[in-house]
C-alpha atoms as a PDB file:
ATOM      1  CA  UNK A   1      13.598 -12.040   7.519  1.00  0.00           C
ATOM      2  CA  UNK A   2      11.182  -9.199   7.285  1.00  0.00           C
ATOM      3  CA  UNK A   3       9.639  -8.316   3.987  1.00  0.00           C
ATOM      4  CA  UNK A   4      10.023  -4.688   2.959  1.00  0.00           C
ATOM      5  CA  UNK A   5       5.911  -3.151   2.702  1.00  0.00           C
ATOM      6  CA  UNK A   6       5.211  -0.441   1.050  1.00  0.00           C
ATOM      7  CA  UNK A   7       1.601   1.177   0.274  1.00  0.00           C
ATOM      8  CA  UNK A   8       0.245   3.574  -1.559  1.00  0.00           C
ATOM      9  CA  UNK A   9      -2.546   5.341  -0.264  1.00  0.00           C
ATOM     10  CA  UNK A  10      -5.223   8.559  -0.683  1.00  0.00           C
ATOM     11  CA  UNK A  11      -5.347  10.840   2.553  1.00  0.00           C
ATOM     12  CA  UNK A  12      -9.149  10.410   2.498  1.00  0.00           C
ATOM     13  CA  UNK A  13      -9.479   6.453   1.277  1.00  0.00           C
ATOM     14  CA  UNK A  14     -11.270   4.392   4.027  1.00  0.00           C
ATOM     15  CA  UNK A  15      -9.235   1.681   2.452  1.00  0.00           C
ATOM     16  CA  UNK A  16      -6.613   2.643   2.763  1.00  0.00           C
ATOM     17  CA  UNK A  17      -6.974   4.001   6.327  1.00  0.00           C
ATOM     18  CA  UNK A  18      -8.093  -0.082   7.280  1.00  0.00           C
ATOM     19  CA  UNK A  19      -4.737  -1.138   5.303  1.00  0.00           C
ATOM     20  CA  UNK A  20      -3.099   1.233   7.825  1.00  0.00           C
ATOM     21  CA  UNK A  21      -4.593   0.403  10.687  1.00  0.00           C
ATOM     22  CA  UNK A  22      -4.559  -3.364  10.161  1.00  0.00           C
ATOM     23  CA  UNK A  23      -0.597  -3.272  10.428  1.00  0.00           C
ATOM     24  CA  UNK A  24       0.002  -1.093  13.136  1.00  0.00           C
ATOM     25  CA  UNK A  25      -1.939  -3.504  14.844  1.00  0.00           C
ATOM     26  CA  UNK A  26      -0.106  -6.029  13.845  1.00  0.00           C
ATOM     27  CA  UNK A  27       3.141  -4.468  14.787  1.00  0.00           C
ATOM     28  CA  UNK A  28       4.242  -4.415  11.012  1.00  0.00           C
ATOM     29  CA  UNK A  29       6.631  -1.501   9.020  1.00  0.00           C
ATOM     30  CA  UNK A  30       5.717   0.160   6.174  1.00  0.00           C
ATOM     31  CA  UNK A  31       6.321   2.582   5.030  1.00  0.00           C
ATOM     32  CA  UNK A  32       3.662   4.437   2.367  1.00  0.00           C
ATOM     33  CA  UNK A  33       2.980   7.065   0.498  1.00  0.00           C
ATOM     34  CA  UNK A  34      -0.430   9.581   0.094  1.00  0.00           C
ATOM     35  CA  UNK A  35      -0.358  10.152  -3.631  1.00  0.00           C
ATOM     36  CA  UNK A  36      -3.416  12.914  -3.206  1.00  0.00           C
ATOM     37  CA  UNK A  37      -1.622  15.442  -0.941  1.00  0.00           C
ATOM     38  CA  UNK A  38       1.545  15.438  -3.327  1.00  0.00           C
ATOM     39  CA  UNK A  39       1.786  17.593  -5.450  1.00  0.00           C
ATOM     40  CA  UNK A  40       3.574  18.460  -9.275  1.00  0.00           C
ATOM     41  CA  UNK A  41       6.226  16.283 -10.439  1.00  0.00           C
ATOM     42  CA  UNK A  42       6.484  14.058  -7.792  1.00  0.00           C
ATOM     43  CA  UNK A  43       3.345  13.044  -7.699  1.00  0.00           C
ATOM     44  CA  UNK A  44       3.359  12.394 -11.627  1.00  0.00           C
ATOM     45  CA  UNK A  45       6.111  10.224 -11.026  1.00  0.00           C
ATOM     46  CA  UNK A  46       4.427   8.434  -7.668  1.00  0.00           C
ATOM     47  CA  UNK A  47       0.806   7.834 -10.334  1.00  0.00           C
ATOM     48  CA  UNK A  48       3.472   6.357 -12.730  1.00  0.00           C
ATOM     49  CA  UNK A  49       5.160   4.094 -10.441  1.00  0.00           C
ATOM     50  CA  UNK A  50       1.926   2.777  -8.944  1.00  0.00           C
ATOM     51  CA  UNK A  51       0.503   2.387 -12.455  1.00  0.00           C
ATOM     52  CA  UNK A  52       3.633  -0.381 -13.279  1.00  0.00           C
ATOM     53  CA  UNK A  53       1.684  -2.189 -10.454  1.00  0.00           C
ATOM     54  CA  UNK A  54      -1.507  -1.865 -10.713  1.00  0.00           C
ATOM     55  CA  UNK A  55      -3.040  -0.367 -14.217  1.00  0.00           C
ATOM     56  CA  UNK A  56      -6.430   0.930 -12.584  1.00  0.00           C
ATOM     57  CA  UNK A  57      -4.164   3.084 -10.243  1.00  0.00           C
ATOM     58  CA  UNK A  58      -6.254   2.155  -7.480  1.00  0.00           C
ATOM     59  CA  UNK A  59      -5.931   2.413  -3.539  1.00  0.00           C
ATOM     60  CA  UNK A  60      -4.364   0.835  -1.543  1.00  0.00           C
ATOM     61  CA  UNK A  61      -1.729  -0.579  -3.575  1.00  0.00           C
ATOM     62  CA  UNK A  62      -0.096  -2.593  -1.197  1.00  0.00           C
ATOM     63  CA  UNK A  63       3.627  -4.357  -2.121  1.00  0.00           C
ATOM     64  CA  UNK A  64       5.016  -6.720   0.301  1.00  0.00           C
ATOM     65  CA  UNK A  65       8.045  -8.012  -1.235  1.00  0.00           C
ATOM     66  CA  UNK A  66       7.882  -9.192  -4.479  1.00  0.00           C
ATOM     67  CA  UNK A  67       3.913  -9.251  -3.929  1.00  0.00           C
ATOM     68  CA  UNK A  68       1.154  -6.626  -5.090  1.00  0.00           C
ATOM     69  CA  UNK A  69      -1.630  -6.713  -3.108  1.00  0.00           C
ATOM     70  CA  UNK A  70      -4.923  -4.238  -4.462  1.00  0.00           C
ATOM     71  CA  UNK A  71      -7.306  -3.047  -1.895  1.00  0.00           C
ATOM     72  CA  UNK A  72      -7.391  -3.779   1.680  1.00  0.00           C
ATOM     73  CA  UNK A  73      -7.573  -7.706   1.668  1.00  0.00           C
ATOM     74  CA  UNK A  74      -6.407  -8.666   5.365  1.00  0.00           C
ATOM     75  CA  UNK A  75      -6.653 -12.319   3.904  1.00  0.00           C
ATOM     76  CA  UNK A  76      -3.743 -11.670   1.651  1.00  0.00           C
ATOM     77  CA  UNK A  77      -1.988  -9.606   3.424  1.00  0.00           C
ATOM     78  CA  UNK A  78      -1.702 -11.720   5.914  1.00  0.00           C
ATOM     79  CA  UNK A  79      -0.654 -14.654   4.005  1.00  0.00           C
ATOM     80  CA  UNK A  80       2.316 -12.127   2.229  1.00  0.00           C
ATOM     81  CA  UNK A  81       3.750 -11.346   5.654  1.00  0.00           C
ATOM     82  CA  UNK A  82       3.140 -15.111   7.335  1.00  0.00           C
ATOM     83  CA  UNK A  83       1.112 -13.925  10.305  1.00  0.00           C
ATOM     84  CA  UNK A  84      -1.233 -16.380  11.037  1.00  0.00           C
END
């Protein structure tokens, strides 16, 4: 069965934009959110949520399943979603 990912991302983060990348070429959905172009409460909430997960709120914060990935570490990521 297919793992749910989700990722939290900046708009501008090269990162994050590799994180991206990486699984659309590996044919993988995600979905994921850019915390910088929200805006108000939302995005208060969003910094809160990703906090729970990672306390530097940094990006990307990458869950796959039960798993928290931080940063753009294909080695990881790729061991989380069994692609070899």
């Amino acid at each position: 069965m297919e793992q749910p990912v989700k990722m939290y991302t900046l708009s501008t983060c090269s990162h994050c934009k590799a994180a991206k990348n990486f699984l659309d070429e590996c044919t993988v959905k995600y979905e994921f959110r850019d915390v910088d172009l929200l805006t108000g409460e939302e995005r208060e909430a969003v910094v809160e949520e990703v906090k729970k997960l990672n306390k530097d709120c940094s990006f990307p914060t990458i869950i796959i399943g039960d798993r928290v990935i931080i940063g753009f570490k294909e080695k990881e990521i790729r061991e989380a979603l069994h692609l070899s």
